[in-house]
C-alpha atoms as a PDB file:
ATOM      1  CA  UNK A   1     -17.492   3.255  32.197  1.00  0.00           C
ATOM      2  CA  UNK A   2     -15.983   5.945  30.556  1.00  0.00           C
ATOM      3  CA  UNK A   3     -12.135   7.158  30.958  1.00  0.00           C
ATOM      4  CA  UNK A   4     -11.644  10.447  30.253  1.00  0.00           C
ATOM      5  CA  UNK A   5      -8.105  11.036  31.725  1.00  0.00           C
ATOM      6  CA  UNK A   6      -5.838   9.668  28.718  1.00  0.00           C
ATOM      7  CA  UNK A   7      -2.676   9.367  31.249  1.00  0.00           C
ATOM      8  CA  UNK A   8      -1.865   5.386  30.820  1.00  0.00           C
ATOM      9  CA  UNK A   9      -4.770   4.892  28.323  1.00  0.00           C
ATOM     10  CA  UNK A  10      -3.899   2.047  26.179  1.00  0.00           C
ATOM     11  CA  UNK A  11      -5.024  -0.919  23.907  1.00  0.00           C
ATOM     12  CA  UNK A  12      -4.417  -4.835  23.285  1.00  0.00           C
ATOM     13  CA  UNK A  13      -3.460  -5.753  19.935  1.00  0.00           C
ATOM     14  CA  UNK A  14      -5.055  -9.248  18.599  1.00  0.00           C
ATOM     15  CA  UNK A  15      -2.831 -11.988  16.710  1.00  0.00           C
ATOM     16  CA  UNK A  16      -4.285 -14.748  14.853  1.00  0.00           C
ATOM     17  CA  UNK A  17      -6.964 -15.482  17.078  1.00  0.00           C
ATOM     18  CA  UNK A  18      -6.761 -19.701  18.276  1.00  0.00           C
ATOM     19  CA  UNK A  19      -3.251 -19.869  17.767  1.00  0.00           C
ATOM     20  CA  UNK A  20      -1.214 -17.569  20.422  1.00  0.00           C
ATOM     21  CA  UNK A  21       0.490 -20.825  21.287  1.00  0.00           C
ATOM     22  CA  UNK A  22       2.906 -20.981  18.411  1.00  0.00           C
ATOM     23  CA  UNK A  23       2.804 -17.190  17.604  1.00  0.00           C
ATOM     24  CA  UNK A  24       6.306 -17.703  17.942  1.00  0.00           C
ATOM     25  CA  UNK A  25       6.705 -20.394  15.232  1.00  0.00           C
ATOM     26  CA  UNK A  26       4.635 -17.739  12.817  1.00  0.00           C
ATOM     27  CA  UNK A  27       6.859 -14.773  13.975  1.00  0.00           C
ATOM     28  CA  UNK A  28       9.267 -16.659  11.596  1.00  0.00           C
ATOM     29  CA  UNK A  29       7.309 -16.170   8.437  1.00  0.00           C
ATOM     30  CA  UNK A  30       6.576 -12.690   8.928  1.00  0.00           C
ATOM     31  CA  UNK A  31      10.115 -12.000   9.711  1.00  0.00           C
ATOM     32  CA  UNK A  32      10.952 -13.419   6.229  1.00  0.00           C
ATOM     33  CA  UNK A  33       8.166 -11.586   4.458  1.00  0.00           C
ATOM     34  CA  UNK A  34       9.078  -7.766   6.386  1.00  0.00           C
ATOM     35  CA  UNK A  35      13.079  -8.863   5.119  1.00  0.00           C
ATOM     36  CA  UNK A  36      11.729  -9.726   1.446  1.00  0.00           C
ATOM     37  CA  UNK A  37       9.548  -6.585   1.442  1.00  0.00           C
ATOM     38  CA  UNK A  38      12.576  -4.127   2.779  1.00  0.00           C
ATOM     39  CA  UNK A  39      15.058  -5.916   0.621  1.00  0.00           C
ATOM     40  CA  UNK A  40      12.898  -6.297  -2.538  1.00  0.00           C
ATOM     41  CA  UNK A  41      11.713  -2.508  -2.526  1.00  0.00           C
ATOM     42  CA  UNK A  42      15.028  -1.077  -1.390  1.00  0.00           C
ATOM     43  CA  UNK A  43      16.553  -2.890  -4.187  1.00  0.00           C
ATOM     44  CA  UNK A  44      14.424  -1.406  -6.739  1.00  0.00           C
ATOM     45  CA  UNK A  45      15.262   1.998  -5.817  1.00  0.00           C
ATOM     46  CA  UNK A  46      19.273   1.026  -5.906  1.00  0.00           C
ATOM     47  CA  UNK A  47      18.348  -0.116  -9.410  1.00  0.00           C
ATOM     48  CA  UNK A  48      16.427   3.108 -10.576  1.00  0.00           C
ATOM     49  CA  UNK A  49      18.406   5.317  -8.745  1.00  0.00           C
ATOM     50  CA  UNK A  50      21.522   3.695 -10.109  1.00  0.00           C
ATOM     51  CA  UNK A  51      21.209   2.466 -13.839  1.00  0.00           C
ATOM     52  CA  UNK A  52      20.526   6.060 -16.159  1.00  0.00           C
ATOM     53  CA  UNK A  53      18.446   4.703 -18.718  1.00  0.00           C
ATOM     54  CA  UNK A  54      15.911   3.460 -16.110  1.00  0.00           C
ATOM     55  CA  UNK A  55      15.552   7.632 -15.662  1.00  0.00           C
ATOM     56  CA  UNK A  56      11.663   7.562 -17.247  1.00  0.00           C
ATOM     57  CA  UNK A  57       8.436   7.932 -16.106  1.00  0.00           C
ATOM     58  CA  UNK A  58       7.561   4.969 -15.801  1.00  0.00           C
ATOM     59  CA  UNK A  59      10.319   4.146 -13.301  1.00  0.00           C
ATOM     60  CA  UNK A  60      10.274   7.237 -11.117  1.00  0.00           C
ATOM     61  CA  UNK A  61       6.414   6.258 -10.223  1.00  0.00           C
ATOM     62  CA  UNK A  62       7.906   2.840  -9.703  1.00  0.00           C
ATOM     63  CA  UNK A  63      10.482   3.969  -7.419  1.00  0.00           C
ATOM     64  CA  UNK A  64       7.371   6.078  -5.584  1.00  0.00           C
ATOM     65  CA  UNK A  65       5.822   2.908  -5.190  1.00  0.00           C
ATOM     66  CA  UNK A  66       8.666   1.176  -3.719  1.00  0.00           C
ATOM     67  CA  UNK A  67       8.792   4.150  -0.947  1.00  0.00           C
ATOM     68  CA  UNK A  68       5.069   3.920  -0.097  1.00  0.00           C
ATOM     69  CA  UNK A  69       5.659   0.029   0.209  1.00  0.00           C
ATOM     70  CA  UNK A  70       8.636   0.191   2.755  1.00  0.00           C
ATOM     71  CA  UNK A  71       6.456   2.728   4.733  1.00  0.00           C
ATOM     72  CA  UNK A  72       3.672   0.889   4.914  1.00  0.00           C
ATOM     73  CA  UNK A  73       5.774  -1.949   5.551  1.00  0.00           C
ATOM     74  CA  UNK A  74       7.534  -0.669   8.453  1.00  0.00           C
ATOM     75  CA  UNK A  75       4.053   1.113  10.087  1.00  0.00           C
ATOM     76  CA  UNK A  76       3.157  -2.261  10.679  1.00  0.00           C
ATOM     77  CA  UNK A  77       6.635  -4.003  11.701  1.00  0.00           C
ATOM     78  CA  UNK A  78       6.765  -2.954  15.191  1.00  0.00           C
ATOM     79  CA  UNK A  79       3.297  -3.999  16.558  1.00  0.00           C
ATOM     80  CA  UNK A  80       3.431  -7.152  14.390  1.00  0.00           C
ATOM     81  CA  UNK A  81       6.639  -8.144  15.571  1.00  0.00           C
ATOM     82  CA  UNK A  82       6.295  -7.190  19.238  1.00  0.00           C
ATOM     83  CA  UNK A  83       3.063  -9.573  19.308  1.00  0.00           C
ATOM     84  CA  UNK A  84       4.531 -12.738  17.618  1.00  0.00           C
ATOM     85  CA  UNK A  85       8.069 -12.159  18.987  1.00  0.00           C
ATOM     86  CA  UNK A  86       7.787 -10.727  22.442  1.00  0.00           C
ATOM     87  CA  UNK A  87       4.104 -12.011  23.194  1.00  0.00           C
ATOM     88  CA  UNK A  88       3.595  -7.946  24.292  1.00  0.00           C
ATOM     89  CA  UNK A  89       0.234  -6.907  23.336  1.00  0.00           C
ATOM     90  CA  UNK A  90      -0.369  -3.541  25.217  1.00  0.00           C
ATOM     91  CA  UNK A  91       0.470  -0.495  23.038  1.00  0.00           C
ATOM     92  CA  UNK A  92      -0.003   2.902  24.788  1.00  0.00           C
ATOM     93  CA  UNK A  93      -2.613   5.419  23.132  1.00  0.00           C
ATOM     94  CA  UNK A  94      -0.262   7.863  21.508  1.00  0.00           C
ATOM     95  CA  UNK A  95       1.871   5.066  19.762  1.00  0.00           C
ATOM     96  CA  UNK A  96      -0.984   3.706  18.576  1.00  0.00           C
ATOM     97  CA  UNK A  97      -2.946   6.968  16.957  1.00  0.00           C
ATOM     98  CA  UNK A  98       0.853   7.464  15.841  1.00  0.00           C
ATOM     99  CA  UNK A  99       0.619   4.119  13.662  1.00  0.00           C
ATOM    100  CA  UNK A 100      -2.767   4.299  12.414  1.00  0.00           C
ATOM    101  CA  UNK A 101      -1.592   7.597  11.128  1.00  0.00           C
ATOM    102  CA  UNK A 102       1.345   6.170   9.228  1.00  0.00           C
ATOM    103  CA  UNK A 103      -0.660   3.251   8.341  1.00  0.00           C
ATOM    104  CA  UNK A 104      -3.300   4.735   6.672  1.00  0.00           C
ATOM    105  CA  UNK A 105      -1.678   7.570   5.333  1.00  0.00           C
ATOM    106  CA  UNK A 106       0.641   5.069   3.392  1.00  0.00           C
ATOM    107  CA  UNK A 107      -2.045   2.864   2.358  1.00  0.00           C
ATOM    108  CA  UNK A 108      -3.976   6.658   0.819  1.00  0.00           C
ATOM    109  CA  UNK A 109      -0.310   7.303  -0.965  1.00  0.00           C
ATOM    110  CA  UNK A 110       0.284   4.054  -2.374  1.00  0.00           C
ATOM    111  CA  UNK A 111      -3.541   4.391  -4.156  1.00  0.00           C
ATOM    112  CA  UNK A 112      -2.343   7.873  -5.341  1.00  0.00           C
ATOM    113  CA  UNK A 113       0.589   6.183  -6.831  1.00  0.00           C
ATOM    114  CA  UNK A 114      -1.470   3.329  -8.651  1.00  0.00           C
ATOM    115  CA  UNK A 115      -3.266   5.865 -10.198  1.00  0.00           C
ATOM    116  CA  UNK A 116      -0.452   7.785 -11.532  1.00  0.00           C
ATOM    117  CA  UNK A 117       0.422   5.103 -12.732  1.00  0.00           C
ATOM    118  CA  UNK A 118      -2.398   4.577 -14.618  1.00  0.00           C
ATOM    119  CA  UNK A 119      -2.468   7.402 -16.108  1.00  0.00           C
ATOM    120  CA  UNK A 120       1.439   6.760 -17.001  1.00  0.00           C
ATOM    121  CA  UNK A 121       0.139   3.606 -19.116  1.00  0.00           C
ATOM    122  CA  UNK A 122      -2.619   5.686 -20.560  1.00  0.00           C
ATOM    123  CA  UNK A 123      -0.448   8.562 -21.952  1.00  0.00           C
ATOM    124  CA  UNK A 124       2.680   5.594 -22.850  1.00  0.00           C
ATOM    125  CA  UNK A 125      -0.285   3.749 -25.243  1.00  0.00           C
ATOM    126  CA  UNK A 126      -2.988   6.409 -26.170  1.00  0.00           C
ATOM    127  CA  UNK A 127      -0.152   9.003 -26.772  1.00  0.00           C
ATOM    128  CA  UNK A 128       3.513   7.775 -27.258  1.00  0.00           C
ATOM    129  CA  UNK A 129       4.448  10.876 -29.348  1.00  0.00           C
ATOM    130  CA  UNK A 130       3.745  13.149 -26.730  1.00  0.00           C
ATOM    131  CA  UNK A 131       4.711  10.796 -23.416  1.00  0.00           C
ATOM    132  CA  UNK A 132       8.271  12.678 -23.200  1.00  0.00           C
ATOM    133  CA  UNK A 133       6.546  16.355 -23.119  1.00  0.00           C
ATOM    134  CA  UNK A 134       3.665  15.270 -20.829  1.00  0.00           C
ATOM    135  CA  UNK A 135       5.277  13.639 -18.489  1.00  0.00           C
ATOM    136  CA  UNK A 136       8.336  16.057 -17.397  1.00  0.00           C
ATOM    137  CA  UNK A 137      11.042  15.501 -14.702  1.00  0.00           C
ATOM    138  CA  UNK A 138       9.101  18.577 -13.304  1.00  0.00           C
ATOM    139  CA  UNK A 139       5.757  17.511 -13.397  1.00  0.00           C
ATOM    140  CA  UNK A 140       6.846  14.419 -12.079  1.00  0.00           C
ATOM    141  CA  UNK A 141       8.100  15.787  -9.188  1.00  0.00           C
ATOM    142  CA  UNK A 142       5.174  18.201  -8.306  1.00  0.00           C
ATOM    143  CA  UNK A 143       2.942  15.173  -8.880  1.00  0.00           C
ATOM    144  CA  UNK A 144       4.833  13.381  -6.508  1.00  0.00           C
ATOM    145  CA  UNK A 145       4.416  16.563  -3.854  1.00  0.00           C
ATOM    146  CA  UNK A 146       0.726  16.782  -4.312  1.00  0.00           C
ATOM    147  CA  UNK A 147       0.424  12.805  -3.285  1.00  0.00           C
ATOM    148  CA  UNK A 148       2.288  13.520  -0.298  1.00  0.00           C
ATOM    149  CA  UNK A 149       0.468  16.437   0.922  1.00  0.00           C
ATOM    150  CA  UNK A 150      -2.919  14.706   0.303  1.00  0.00           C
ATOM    151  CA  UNK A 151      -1.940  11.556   2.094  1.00  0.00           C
ATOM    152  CA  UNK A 152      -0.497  13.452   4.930  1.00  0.00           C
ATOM    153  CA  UNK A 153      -3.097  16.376   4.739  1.00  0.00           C
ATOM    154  CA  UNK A 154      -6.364  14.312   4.751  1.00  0.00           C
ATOM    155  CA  UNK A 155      -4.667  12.371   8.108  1.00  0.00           C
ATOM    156  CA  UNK A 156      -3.524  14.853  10.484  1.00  0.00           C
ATOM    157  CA  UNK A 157      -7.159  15.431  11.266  1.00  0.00           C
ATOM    158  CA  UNK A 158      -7.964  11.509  12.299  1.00  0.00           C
ATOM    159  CA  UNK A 159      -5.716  10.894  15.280  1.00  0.00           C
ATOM    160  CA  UNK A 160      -6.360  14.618  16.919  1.00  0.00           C
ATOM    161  CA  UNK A 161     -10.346  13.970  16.612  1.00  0.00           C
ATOM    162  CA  UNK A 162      -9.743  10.022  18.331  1.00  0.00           C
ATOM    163  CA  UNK A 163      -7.401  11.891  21.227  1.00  0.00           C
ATOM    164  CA  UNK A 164     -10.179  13.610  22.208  1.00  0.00           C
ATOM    165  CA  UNK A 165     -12.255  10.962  22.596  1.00  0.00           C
ATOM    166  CA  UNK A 166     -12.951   8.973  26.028  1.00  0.00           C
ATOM    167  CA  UNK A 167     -12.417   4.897  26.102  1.00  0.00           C
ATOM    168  CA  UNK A 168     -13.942   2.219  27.618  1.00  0.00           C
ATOM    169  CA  UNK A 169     -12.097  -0.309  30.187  1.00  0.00           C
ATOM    170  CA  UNK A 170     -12.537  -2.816  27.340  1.00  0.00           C
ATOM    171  CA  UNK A 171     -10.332  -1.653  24.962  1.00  0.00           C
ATOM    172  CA  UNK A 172      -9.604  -4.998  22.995  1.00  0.00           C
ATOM    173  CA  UNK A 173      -8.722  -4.288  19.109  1.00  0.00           C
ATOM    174  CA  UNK A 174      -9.475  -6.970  16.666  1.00  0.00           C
ATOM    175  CA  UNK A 175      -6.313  -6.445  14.612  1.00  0.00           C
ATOM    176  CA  UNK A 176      -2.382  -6.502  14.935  1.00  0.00           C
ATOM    177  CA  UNK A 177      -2.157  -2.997  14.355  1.00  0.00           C
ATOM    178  CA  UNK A 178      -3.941  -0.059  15.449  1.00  0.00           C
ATOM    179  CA  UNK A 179      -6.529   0.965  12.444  1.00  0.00           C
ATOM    180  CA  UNK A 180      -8.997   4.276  12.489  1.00  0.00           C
ATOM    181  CA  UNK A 181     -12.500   2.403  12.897  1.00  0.00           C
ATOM    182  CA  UNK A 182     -10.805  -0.250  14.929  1.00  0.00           C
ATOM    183  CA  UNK A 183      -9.809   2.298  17.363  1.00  0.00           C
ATOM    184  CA  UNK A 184     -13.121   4.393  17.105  1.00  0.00           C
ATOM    185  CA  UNK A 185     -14.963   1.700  18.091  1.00  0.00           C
ATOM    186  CA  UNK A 186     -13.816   1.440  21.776  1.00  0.00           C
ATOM    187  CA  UNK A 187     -14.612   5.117  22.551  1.00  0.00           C
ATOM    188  CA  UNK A 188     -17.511   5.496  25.065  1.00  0.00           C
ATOM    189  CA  UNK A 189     -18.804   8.797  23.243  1.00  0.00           C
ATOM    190  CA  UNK A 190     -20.179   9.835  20.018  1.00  0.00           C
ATOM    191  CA  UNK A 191     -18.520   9.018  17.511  1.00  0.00           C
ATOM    192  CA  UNK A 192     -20.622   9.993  14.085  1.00  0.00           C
ATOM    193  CA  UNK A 193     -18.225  12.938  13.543  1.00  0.00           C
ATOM    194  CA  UNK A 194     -15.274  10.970  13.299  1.00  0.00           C
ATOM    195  CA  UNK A 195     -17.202   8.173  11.396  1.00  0.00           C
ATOM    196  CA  UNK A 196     -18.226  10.852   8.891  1.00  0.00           C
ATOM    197  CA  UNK A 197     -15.030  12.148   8.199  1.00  0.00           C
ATOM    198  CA  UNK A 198     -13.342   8.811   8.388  1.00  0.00           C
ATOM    199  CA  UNK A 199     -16.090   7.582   5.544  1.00  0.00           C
ATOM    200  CA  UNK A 200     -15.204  10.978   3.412  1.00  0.00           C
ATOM    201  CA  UNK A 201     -11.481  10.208   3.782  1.00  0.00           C
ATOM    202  CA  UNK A 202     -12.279   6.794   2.178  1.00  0.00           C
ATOM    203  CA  UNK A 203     -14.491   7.849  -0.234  1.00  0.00           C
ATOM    204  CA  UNK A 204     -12.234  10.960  -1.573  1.00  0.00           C
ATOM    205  CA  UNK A 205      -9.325   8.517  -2.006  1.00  0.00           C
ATOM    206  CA  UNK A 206      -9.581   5.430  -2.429  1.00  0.00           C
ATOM    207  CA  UNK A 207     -12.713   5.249  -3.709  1.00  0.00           C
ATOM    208  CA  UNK A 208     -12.100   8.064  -6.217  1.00  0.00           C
ATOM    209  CA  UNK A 209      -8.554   6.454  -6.991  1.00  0.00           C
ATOM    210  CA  UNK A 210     -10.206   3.007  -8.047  1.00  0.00           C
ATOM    211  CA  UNK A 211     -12.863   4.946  -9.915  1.00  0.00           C
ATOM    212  CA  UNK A 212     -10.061   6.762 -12.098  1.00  0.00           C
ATOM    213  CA  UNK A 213      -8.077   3.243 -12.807  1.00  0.00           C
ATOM    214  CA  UNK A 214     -10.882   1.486 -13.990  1.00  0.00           C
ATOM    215  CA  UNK A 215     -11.782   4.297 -16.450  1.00  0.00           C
ATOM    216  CA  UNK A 216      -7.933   4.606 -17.352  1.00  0.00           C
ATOM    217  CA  UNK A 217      -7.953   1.040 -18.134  1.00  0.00           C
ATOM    218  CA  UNK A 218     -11.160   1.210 -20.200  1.00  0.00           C
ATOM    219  CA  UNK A 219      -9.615   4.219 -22.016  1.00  0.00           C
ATOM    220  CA  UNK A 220      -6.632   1.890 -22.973  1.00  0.00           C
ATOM    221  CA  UNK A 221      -8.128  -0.994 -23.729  1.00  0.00           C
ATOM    222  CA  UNK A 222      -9.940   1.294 -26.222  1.00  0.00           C
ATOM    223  CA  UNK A 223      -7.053   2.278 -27.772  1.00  0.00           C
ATOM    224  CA  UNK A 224      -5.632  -1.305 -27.565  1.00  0.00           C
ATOM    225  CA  UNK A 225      -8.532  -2.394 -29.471  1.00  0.00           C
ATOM    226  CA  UNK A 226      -8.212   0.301 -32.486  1.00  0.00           C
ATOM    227  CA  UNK A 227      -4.999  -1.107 -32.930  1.00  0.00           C
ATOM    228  CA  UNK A 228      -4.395  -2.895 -36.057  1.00  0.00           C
ATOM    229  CA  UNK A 229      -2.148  -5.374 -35.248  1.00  0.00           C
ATOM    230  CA  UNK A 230      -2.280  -8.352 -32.777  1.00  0.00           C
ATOM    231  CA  UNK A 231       1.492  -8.269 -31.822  1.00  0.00           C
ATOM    232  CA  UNK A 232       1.554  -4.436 -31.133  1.00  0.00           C
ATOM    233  CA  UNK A 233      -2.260  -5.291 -29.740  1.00  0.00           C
ATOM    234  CA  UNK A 234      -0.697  -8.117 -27.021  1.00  0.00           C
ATOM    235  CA  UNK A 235       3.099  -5.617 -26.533  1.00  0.00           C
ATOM    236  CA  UNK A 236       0.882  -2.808 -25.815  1.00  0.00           C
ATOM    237  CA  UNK A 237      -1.490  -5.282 -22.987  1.00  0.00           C
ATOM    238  CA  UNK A 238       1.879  -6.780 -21.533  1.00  0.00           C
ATOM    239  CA  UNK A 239       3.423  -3.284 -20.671  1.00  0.00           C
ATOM    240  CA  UNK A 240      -0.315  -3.154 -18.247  1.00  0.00           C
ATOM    241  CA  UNK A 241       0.309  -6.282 -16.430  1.00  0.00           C
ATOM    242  CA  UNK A 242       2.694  -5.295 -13.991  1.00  0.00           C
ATOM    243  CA  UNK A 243       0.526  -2.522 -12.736  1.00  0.00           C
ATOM    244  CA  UNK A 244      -3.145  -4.455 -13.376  1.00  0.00           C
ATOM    245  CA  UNK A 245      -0.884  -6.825 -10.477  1.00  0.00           C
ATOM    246  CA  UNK A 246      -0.187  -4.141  -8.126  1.00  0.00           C
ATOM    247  CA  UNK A 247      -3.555  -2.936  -8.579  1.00  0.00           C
ATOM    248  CA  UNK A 248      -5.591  -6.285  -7.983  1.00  0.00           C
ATOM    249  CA  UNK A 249      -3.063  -7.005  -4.980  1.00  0.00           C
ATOM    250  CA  UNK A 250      -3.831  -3.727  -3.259  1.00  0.00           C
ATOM    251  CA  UNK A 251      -7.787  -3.532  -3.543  1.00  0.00           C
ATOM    252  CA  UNK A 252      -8.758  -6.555  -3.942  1.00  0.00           C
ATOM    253  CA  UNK A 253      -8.259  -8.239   0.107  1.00  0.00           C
ATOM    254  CA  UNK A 254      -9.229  -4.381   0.685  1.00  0.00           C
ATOM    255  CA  UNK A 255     -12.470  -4.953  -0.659  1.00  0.00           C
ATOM    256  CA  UNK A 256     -13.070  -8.212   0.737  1.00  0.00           C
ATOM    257  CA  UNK A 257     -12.511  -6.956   3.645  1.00  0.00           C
ATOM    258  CA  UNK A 258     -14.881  -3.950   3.561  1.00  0.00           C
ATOM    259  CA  UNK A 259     -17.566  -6.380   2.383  1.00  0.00           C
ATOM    260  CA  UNK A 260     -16.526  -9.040   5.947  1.00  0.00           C
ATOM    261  CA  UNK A 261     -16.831  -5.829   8.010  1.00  0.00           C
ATOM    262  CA  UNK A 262     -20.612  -4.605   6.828  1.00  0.00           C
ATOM    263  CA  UNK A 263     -22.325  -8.405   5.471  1.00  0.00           C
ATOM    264  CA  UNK A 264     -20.075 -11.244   6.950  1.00  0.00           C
ATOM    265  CA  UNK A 265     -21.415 -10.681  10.693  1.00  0.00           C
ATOM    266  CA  UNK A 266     -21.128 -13.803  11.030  1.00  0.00           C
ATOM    267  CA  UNK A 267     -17.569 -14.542   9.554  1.00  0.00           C
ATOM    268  CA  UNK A 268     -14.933 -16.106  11.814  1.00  0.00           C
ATOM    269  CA  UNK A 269     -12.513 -13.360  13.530  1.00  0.00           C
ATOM    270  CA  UNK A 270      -9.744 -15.041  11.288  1.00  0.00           C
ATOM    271  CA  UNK A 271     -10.776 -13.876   8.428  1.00  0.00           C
ATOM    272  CA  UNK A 272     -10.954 -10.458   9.238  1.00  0.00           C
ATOM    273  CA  UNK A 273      -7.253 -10.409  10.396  1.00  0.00           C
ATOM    274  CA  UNK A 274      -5.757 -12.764   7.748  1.00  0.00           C
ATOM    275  CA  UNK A 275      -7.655  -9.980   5.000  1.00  0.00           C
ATOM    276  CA  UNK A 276      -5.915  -7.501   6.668  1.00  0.00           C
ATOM    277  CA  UNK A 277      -2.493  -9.190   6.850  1.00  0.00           C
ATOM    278  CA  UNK A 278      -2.985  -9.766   2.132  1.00  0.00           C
ATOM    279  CA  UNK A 279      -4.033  -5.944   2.433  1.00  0.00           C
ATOM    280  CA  UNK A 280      -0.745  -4.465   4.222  1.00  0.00           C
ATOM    281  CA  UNK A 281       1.222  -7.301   4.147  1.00  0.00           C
ATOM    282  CA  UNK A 282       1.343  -9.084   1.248  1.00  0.00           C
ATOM    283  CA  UNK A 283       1.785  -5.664  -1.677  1.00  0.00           C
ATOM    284  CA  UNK A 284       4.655  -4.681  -0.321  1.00  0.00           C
ATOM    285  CA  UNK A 285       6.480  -8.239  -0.936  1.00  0.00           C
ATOM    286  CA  UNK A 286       4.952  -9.442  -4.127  1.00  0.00           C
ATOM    287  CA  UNK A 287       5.401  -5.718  -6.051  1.00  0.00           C
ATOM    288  CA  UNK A 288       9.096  -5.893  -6.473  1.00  0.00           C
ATOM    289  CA  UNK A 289       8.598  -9.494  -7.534  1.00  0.00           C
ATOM    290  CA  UNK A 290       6.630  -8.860 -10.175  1.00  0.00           C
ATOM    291  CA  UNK A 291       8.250  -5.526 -11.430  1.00  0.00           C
ATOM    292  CA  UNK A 292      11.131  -7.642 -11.535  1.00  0.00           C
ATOM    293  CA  UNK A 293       9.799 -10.617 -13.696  1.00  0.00           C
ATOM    294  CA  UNK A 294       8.267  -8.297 -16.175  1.00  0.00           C
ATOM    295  CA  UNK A 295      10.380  -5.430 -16.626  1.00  0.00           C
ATOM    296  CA  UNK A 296      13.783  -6.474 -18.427  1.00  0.00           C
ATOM    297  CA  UNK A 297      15.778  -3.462 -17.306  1.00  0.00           C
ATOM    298  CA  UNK A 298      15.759  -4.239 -13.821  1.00  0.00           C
ATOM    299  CA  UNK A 299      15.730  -8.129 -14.202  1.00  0.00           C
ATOM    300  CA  UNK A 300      18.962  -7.626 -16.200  1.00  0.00           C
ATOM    301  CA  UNK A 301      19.940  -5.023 -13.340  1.00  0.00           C
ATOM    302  CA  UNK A 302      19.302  -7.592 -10.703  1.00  0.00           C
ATOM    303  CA  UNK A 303      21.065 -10.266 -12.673  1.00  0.00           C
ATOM    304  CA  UNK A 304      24.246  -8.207 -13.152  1.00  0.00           C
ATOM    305  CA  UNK A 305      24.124  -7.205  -9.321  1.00  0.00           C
ATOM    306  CA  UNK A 306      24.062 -11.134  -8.193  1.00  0.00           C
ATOM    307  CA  UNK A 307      26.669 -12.269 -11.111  1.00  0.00           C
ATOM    308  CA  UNK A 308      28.895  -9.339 -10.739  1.00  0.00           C
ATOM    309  CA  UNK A 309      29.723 -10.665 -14.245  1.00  0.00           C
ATOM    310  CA  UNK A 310      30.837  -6.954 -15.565  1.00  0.00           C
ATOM    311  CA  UNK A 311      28.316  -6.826 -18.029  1.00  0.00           C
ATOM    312  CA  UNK A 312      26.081  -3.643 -18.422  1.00  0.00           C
ATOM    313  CA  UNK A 313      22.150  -3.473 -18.639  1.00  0.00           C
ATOM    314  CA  UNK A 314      21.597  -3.164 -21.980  1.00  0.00           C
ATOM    315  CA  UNK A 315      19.330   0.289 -23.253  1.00  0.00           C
ATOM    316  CA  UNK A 316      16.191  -1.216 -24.390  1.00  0.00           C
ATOM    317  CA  UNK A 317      13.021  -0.024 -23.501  1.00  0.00           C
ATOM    318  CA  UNK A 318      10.502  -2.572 -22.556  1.00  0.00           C
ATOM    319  CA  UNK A 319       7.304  -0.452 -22.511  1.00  0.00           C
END
């Protein structure tokens, strides 16, 4: 039966299916991984923003990456937390095309932001002579615009088409936050429009995005390979591993759970949600983490903060 009045429309939110009774022993985890992921990213934009000869490339994408990860992270915080804390399920329909717009609109900018990143390490190994003229302050910046109006851009459309849209009494989503095809499905209408352009949206970014890494990467290793050299061969590789992290931590639970959603009909409903949970969840913590290990700037940074011996950061690249 269809509902086409929207007044009081809303949806139930799923937790960890089988385990509701000690969702309030696991809100305790997820509180700790939201505080590392705030605390982690926010920290790495005090460090950038802070230390001048952290004022490259390399570190302003870095510090675009740390903003797409607290967004992402807090799109997700308030549903997640009122589940597992409060035991409240019910999220009205405007909050919840509200979220699914911030969630995937972060999730589209943080792909953007791997690739430029990519394409950072490609110019920093294939071309170091010219890395200072190609990558301005300016072009920086505008590159930085142009991810933000794509994100936002390719979005606005998704929760206007889904108002529109009349729901069924059963309106039971199968995650912990409201997602486009999640919320698609419950509409009692047609729905191949908004499949369509949901499937275009994917396919423009993300898909595009991952296309454009892997051939950055093969370009490199190219390069990497022409190299005479087995030291400069291996220095030039470990300046990649940071962002071959990021990368593999954002698409890969992605992927897996793309491939649960169209072959694993017959996979448990726990899967699904603990894929999604590595997908939004888990970049946002692990990132600064491994930034952290690998870069030596903002190790030594974070070591000085936590001493407070008086010692500065020393200027040495680490690229």
């Amino acid at each position: 039966m269809a509902d086409s009045n929207h007044t009081g429309t809303s949806f139930f939110l799923t937790g960890l299916p089988g385990l509701e009774a000690v969702h309030t022993w696991l809100s305790i985890p997820l509180c700790a991984l939201y505080v590392a992921a705030l605390a982690g990213n926010s920290l790495i934009l005090w460090v950038v923003r802070s230390e001048p000869s952290l004022h490259q490339p390399m570190y302003y994408f870095l510090s675009m990456l740390a903003v797409t990860d607290l967004g992402l992270s807090a799109s997700t915080l308030p549903t997640m937390l009122s589940i597992y804390m409060l035991g409240v399920r019910e999220v009205a329909l405007d909050v919840c095309l509200a979220q699914l717009f911030f969630i995937h609109t972060f999730s589209i900018m943080e792909s953007s932001v791997l690739l430029a990143m990519a394409f950072d390490r490609f110019v920093a190994i294939s071309k170091p002579l010219h890395y200072g003229t190609i990558l301005t302050s300016p072009r920086i910046a505008r590159l930085g615009l142009a991810i933000v109006i794509r994100s936002i851009g390719l979005h606005i459309p998704a929760p206007i088409m889904l108002k529109q849209l009349p729901y069924c009494r059963t309106r039971l989503l199968s995650h912990s936050y409201c997602l486009h095809p999640d919320v698609m499905k419950l509409a009692c209408a047609d729905t191949h429009i908004n499949s369509a352009y949901g499937l275009f949206v994917v396919l423009s970014t993300l898909g595009v995005d991952s296309v454009l890494i892997v051939l950055s990467y093969g370009l490199i290793l190219q390069t990497v390979l022409s190299i005479a050299s087995k030291a400069e061969r291996l220095k030039a590789l470990n300046t990649c591993v940071s962002h071959i992290c990021a990368v593999l931590l954002f698409y890969t639970p992605m992927i897996g759970l793309s491939m649960i959603h169209r072959f694993g009909r017959r996979a448990s409903p726990s899967s699904h949600v603990l894929l999604s949970y590595l997908h939004f969840l888990t970049p946002p913590v692990i990132n600064p983490v491994v930034y952290t290990i690998k870069t030596k700037q903002i190790r030594l940074r974070m070591l000085h903060l936590f001493r407070s011996d008086g010692t500065g950061i020393r200027d040495t690249q680490d690229r």
